[in-house]
Protein backbone atom coordinates (compact mmCIF):
# COMPACT_ATOMS: atom_id res chain seq x y z
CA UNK A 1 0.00 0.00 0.00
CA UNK A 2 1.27 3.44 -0.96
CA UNK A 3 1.78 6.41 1.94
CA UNK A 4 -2.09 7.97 1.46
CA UNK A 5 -3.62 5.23 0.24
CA UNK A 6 -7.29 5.35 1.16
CA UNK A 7 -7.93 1.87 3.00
CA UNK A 8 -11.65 1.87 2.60
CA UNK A 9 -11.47 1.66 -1.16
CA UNK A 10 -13.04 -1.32 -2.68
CA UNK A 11 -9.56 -2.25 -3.98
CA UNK A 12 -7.73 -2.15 -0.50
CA UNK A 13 -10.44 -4.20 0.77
CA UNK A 14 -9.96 -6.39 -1.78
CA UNK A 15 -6.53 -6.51 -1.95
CA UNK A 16 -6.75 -6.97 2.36
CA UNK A 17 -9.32 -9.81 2.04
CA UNK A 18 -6.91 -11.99 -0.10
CA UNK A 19 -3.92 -11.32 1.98
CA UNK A 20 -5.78 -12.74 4.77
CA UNK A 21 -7.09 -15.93 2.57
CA UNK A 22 -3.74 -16.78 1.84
CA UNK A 23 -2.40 -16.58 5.44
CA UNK A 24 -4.63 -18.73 6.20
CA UNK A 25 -4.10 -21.45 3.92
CA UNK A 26 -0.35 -20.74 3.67
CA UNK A 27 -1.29 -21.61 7.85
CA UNK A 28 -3.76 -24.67 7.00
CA UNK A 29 -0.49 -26.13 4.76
CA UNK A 30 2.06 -26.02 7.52
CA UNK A 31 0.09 -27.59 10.30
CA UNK A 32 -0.77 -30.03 7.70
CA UNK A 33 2.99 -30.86 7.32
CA UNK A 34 3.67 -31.03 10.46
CA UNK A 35 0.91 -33.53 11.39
CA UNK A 36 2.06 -35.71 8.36
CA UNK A 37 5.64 -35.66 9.82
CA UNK A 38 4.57 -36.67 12.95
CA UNK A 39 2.51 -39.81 12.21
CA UNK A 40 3.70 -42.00 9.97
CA UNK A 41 2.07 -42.98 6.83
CA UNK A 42 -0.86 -45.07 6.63
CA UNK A 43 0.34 -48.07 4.79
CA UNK A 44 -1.58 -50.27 2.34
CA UNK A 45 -2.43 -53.74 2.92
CA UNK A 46 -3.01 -56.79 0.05
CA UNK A 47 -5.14 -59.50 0.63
């Protein structure tokens, strides 16, 4: 955002709204990864 941008344009809201969508999957991913590292994987079994 530039020095006087107005925030309550419908751009900055815009612009706001995805920053904090991809926090929050960029967040969602890493606890994912952790949770995978921690247990192993499920393994499949042949009959």
């Amino acid at each position: 955002m530039g020095r006087d941008d107005n925030k309550r344009t419908w751009k900055m809201r815009r612009k706001r709204r995805q920053n904090k969508l991809k926090a929050r999957i960029k967040r969602r991913v890493t606890t994912a990864k952790a949770a995978a590292a921690k247990k192993p994987a499920a393994t499949s079994k042949k009959k």
